[in-house]
Protein backbone atom coordinates (compact mmCIF):
# COMPACT_ATOMS: atom_id res chain seq x y z
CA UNK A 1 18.69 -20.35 59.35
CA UNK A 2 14.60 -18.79 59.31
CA UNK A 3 16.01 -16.16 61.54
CA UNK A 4 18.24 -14.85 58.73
CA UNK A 5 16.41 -15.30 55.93
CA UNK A 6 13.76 -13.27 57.66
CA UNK A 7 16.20 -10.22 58.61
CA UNK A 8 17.60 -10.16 55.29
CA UNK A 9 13.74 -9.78 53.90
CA UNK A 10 13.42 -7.40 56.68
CA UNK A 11 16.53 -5.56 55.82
CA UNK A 12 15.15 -5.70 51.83
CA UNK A 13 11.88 -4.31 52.45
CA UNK A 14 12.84 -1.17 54.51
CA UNK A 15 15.69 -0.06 52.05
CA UNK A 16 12.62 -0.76 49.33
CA UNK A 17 10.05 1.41 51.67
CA UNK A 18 13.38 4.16 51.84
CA UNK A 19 14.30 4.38 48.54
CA UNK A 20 10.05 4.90 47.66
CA UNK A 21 9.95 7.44 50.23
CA UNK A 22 12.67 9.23 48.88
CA UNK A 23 11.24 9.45 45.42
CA UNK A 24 7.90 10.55 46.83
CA UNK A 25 9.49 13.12 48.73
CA UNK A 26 11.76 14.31 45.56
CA UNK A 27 8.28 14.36 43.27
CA UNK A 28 6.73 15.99 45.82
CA UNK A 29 9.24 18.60 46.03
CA UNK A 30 9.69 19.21 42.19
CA UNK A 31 5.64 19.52 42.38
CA UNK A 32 5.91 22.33 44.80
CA UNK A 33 9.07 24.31 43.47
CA UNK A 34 8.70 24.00 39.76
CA UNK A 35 6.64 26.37 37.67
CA UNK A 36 4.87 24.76 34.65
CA UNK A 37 5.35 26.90 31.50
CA UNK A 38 2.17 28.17 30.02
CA UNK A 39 1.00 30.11 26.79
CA UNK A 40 -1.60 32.45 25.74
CA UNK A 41 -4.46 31.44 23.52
CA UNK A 42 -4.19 33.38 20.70
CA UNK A 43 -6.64 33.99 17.60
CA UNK A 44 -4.78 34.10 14.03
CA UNK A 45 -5.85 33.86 10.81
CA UNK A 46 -4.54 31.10 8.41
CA UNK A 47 -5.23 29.91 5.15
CA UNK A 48 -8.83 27.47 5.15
CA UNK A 49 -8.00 23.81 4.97
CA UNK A 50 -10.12 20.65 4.04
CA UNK A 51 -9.27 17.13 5.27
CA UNK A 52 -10.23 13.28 3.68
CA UNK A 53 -9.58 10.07 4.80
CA UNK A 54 -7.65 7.61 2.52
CA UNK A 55 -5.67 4.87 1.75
CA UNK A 56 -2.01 3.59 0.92
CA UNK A 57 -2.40 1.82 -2.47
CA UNK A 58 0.69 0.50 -4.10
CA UNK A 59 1.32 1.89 -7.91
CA UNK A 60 2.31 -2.01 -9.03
CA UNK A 61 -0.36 -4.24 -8.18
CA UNK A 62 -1.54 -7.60 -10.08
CA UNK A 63 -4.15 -10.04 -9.70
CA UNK A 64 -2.40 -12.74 -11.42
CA UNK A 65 -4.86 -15.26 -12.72
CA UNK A 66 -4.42 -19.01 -14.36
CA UNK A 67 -4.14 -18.83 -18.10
CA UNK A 68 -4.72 -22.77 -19.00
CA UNK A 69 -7.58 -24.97 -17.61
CA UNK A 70 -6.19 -27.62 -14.88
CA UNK A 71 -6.12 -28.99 -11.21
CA UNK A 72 -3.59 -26.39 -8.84
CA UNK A 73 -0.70 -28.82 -8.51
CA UNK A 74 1.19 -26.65 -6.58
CA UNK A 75 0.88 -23.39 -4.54
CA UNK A 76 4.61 -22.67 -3.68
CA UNK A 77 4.02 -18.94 -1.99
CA UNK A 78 1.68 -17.73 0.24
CA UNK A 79 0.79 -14.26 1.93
CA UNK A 80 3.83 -12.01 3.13
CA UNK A 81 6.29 -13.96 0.52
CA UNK A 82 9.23 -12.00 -1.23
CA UNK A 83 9.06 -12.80 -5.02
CA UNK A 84 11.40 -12.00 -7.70
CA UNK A 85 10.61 -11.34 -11.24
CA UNK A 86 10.06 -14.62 -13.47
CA UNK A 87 9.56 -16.78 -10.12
CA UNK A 88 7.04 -20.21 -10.35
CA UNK A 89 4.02 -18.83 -8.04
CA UNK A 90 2.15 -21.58 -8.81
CA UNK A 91 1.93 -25.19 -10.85
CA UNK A 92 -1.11 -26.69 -13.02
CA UNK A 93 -1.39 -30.07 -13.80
CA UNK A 94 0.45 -30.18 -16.89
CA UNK A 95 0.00 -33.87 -18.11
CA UNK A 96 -2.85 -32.74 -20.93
CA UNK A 97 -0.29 -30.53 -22.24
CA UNK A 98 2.45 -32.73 -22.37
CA UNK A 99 0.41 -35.04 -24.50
CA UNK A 100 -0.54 -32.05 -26.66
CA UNK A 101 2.92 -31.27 -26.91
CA UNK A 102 3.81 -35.07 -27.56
CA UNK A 103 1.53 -35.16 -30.30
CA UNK A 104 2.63 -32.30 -32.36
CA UNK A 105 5.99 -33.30 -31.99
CA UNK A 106 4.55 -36.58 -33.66
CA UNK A 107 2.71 -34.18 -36.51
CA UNK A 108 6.12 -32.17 -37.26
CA UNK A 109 8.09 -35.98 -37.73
CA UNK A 110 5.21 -36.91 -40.03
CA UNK A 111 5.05 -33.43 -41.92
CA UNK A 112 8.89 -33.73 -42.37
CA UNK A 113 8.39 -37.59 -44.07
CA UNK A 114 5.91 -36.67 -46.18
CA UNK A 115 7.70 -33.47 -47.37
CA UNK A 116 11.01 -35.79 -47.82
CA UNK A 117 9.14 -38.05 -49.71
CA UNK A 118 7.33 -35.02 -52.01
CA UNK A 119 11.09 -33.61 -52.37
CA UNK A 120 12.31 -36.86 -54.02
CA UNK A 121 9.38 -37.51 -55.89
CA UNK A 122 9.87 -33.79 -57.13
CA UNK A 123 13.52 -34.61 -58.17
CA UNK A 124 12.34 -37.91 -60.09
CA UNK A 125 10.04 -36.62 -61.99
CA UNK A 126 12.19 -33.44 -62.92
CA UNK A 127 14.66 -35.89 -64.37
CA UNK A 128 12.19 -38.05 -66.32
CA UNK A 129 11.16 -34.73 -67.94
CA UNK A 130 14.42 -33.46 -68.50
CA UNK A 131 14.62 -36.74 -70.71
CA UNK A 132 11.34 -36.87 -72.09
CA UNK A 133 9.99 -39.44 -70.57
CA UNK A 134 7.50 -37.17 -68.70
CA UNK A 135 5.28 -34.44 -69.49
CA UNK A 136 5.06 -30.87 -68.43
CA UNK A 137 1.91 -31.68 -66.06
CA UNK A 138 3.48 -34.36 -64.55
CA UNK A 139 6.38 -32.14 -63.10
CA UNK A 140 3.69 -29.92 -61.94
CA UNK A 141 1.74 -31.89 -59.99
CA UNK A 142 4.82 -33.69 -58.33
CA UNK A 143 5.92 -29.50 -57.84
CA UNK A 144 2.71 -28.86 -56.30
CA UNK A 145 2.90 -32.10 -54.13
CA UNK A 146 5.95 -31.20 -52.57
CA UNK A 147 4.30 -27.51 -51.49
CA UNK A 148 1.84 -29.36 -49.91
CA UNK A 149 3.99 -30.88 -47.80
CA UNK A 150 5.76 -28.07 -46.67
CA UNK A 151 3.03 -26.18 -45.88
CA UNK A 152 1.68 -29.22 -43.87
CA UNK A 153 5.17 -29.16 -42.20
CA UNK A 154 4.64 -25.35 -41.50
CA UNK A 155 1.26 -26.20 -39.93
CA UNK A 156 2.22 -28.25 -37.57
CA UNK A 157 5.42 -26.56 -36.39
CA UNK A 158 3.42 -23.38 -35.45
CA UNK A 159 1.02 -26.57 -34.06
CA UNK A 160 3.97 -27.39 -31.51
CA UNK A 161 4.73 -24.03 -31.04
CA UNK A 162 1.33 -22.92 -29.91
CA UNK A 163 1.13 -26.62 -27.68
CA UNK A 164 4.87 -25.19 -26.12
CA UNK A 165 2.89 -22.05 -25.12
CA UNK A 166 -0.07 -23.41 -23.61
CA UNK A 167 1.88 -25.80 -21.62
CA UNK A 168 3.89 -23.16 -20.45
CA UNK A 169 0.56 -21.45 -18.98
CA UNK A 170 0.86 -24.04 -16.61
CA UNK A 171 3.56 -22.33 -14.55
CA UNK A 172 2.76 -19.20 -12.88
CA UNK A 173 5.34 -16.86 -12.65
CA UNK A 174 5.80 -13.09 -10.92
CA UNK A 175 5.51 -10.56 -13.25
CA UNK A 176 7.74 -8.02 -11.23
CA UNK A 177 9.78 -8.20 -8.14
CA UNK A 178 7.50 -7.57 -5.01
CA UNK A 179 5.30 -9.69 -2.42
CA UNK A 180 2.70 -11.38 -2.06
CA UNK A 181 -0.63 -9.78 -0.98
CA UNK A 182 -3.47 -12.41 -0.71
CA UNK A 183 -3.78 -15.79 -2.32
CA UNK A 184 -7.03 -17.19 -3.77
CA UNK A 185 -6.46 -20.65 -4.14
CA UNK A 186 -5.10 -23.94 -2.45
CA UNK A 187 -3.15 -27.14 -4.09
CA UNK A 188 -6.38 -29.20 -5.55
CA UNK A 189 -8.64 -26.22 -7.05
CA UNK A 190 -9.71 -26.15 -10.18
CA UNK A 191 -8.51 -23.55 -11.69
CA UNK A 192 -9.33 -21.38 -15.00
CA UNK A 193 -8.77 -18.51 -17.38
CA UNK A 194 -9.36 -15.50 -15.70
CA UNK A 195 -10.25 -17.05 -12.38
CA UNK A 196 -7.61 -15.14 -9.73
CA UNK A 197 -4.83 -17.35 -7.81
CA UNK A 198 -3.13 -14.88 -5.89
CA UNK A 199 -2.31 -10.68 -5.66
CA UNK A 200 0.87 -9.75 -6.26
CA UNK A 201 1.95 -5.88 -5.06
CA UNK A 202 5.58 -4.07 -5.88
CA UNK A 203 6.53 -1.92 -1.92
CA UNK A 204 7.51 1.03 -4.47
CA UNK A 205 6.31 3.46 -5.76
CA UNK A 206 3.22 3.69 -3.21
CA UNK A 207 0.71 6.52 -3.29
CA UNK A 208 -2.16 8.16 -1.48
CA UNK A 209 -6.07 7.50 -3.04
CA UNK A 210 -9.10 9.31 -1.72
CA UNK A 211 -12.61 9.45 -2.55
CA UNK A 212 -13.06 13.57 -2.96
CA UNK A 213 -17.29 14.16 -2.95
CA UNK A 214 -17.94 16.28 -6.31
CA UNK A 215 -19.34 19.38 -4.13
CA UNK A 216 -15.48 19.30 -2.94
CA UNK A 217 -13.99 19.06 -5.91
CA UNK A 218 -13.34 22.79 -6.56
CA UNK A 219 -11.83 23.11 -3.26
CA UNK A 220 -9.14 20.29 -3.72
CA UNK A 221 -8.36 21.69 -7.12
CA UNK A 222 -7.79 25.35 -5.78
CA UNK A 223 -5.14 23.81 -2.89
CA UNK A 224 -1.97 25.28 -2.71
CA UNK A 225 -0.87 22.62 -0.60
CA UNK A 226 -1.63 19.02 -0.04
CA UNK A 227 -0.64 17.18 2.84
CA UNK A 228 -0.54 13.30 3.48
CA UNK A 229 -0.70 12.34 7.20
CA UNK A 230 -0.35 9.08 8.41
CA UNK A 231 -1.77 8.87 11.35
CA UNK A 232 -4.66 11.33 13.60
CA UNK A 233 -3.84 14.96 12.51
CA UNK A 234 -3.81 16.43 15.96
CA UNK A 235 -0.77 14.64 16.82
CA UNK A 236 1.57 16.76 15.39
CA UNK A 237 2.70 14.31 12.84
CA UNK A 238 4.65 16.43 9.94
CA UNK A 239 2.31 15.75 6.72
CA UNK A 240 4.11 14.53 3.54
CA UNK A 241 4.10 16.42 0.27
CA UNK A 242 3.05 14.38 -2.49
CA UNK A 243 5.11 14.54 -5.60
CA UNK A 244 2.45 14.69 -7.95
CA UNK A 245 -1.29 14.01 -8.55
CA UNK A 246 -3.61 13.04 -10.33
CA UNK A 247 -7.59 12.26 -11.00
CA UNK A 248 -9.45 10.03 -12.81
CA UNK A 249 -11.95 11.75 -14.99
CA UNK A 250 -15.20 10.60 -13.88
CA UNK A 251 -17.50 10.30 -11.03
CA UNK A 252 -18.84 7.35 -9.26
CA UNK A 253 -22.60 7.37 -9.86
CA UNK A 254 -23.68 6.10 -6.59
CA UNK A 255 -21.31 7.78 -3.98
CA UNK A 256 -20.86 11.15 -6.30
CA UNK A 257 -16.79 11.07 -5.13
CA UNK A 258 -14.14 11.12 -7.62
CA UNK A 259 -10.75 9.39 -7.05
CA UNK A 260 -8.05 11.40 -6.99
CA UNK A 261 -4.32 9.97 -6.73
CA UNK A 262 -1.17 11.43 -5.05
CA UNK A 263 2.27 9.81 -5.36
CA UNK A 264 4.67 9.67 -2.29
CA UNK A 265 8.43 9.78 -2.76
CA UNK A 266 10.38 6.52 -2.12
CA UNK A 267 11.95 7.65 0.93
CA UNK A 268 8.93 9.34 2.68
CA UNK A 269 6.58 6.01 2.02
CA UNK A 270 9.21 3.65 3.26
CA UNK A 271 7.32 2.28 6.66
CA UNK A 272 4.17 2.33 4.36
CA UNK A 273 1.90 -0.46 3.47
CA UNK A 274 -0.97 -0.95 0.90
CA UNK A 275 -4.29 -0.25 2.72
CA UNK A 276 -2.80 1.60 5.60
CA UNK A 277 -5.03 4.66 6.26
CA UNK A 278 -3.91 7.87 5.83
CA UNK A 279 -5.58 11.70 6.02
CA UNK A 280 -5.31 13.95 3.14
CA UNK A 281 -5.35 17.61 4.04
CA UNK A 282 -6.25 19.98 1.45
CA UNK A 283 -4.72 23.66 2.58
CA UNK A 284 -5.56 27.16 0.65
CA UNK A 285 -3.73 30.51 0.97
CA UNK A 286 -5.05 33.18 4.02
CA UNK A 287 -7.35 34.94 1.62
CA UNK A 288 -10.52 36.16 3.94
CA UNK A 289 -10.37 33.34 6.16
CA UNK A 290 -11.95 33.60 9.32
CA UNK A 291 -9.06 34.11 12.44
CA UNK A 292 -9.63 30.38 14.30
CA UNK A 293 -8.14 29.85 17.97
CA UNK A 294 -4.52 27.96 18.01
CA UNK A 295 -3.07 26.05 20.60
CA UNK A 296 0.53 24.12 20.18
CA UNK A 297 -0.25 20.54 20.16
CA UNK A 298 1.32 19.12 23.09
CA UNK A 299 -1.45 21.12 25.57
CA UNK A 300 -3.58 18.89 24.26
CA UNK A 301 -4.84 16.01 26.64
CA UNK A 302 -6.37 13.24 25.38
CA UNK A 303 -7.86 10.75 28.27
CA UNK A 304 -10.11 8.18 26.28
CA UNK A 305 -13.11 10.03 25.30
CA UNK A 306 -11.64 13.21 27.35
CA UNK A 307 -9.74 15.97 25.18
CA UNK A 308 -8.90 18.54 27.18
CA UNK A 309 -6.44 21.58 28.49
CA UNK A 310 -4.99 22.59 31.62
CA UNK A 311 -6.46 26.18 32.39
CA UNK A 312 -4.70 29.11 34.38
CA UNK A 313 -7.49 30.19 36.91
CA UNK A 314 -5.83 32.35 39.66
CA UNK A 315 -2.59 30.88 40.77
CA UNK A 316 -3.66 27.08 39.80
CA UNK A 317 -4.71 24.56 36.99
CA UNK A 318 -7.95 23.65 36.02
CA UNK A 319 -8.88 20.98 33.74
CA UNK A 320 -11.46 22.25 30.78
CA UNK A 321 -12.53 20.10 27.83
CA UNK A 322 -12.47 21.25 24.49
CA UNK A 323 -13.58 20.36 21.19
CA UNK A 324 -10.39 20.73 18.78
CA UNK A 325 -10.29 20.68 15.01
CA UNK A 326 -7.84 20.26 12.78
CA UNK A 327 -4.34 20.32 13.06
CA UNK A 328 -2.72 23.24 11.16
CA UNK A 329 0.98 22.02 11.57
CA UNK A 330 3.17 24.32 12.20
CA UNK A 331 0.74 27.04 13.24
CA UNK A 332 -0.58 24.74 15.94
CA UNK A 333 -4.08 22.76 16.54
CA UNK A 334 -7.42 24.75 15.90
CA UNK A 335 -9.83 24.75 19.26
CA UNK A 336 -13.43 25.08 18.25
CA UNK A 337 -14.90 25.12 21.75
CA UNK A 338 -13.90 25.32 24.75
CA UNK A 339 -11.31 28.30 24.86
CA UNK A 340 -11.54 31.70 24.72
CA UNK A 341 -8.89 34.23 22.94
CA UNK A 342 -6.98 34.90 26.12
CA UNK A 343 -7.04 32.36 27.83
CA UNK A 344 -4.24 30.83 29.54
CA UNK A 345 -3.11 26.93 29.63
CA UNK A 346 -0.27 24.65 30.39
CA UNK A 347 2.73 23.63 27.74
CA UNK A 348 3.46 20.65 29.99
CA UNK A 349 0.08 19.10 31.37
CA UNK A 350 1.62 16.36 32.81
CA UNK A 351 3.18 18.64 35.74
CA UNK A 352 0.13 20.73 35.12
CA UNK A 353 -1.73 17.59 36.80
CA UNK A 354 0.49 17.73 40.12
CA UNK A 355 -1.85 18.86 43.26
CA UNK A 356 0.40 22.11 43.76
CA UNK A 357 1.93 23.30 39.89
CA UNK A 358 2.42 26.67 40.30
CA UNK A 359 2.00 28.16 36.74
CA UNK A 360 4.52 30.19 35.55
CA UNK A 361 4.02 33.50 33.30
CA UNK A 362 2.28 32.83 29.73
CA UNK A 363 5.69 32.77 27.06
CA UNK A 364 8.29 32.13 29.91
């Protein structure tokens, strides 16, 4: 029985040690035959461009805070919750407004006793004088009586109206469909007018908010394009055009930025979340920009702290660092070091790393 399982592991591991050997020899193969494509470093001129960091902030956002005095009786959501419109967030101990409540419900049966007995007082004493019996200032005073009454009735039914309010502070509802953000409190806290409970956020609209230095502020008004990236702006990522924008008109006095505010469509901010950091790229027409070296963005190799190219020299690669720049989209990533107008690198540095890539001519 030992002597089969042992020539079945035997038989295993050499058709493992083949089928290895084949692929090395296959790789190896590919290495030597294929030609890596390469492409000319060119310098071209396009328009200047201007990049910020920023951040995803969502349009509808509320810090929803208690409105009556109270012990938190209940927190029924917490962070990462769906809530819909008009939903109970949150409960406050209640039972000082229920005895408010009680008690001008108590006023209002008073208020309508008194008035009842004013009323038939008032018809009394209209009857006596009718007959005589009565004078004129009698009637009036039982008339003015009876207005007392009713406006004591009055009093207290905007009383009990007032109490309904209040105690209805002590639910906390959503103000709009949305989520929860962050909460602030816990079942047992004391909480307050005006003291926060939890953040409420709507996922739409969302928009883009960066902190623009006032020495910039000339050069993000003269854009003729804005782009929002998500993500580092050397990898290619297709920017987002806002819809619109906007600034608020005045300048922080410690930092010297001013916030400026771009609005995303509904579809293109639809993996977005509130705080999620973004880059805001600022592009202006050609004008007498300077010509800036341009690479297409998968030459790029990025190996930890290592951002390199793969470099025609002779008939093989070499591996150069570089110092690149911004990413112009379409046009390719600028190379601020490194590279010289010329020069010739690898589209594909991944076979560019084999021992024997061959490169092929710069275009093909």
């Amino acid at each position: 029985m030992n002597y089969l399982v042992h020539s079945l592991n035997d038989r295993r591991t050499r058709h493992s040690v083949f089928l290895v050997g084949v692929c090395l020899m296959a790789l190896s193969t590919f290495a030597r035959s294929a030609e890596v494509p390469t492409v000319v470093v060119q310098a071209r001129q396009v328009g200047a461009s201007y990049s910020l960091d920023g951040v995803i902030q969502a349009v509808k956002q509320s810090t929803i805070a208690a409105q009556a005095s109270g012990r938190v009786a209940t927190l029924q959501v917490k962070a990462g919750d769906k809530v819909r419109a008009g939903q109970i967030l949150a409960t406050i101990d209640d039972r000082d407004a229920n005895a408010a409540a009680q008690r001008s419900q108590a006023q209002i049966s008073q208020a309508d006793a008194e008035m009842g007995n004013a009323k038939a007082q008032l018809e009394r004493t209209k009857d006596l004088q009718s007959k005589g019996f009565v004078s004129k200032a009698a009637l009036d005073t039982a008339l003015s009586q009876f207005n007392v009454t009713a406006a004591a009735r009055e009093q207290a039914v905007a009383g009990a109206k007032q109490t309904a309010l209040a105690q209805g502070f002590t639910r906390v509802t959503a103000p709009f469909d949305g989520w929860i953000l962050q909460t602030f409190a816990e079942a047992g806290d004391l909480a307050l007018p005006g003291k926060p409970l939890l953040t409420v956020y709507a996922p739409q609209p969302l928009r883009a908010v960066v902190q623009v230095p006032t020495s910039r502020t000339q050069v993000v008004r003269a854009a003729t394009q804005t782009l929002v990236q998500v993500g580092p702006s050397q990898d290619g990522t297709r920017g987002i055009i806002p819809v619109s924008k906007s600034t608020v008109p005045s300048a922080d006095p410690v930092s010297q930025t001013t916030e400026w505010r771009f609005e995303l469509a509904a579809q293109d901010a639809v993996n977005m979340l509130p705080g999620q950091q973004v880059q805001v790229q600022f592009s202006q027409a050609l004008g007498d920009s300077p010509a800036k070296l341009l690479l297409p963005a998968q030459t790029i190799v990025r190996r930890g702290e290592l951002t390199a190219v793969y470099v025609v020299i002779g008939n093989v690669f070499s591996l150069r660092a570089v110092r690149v720049g911004m990413n112009q989209t379409r046009e390719g990533v600028e190379v601020l070091s490194g590279l010289s107008a010329g020069d010739v690198v690898a589209l594909d540095p991944v076979r560019a790393g084999f021992a024997n890539a061959t490169p092929a001519k710069a275009g093909k």
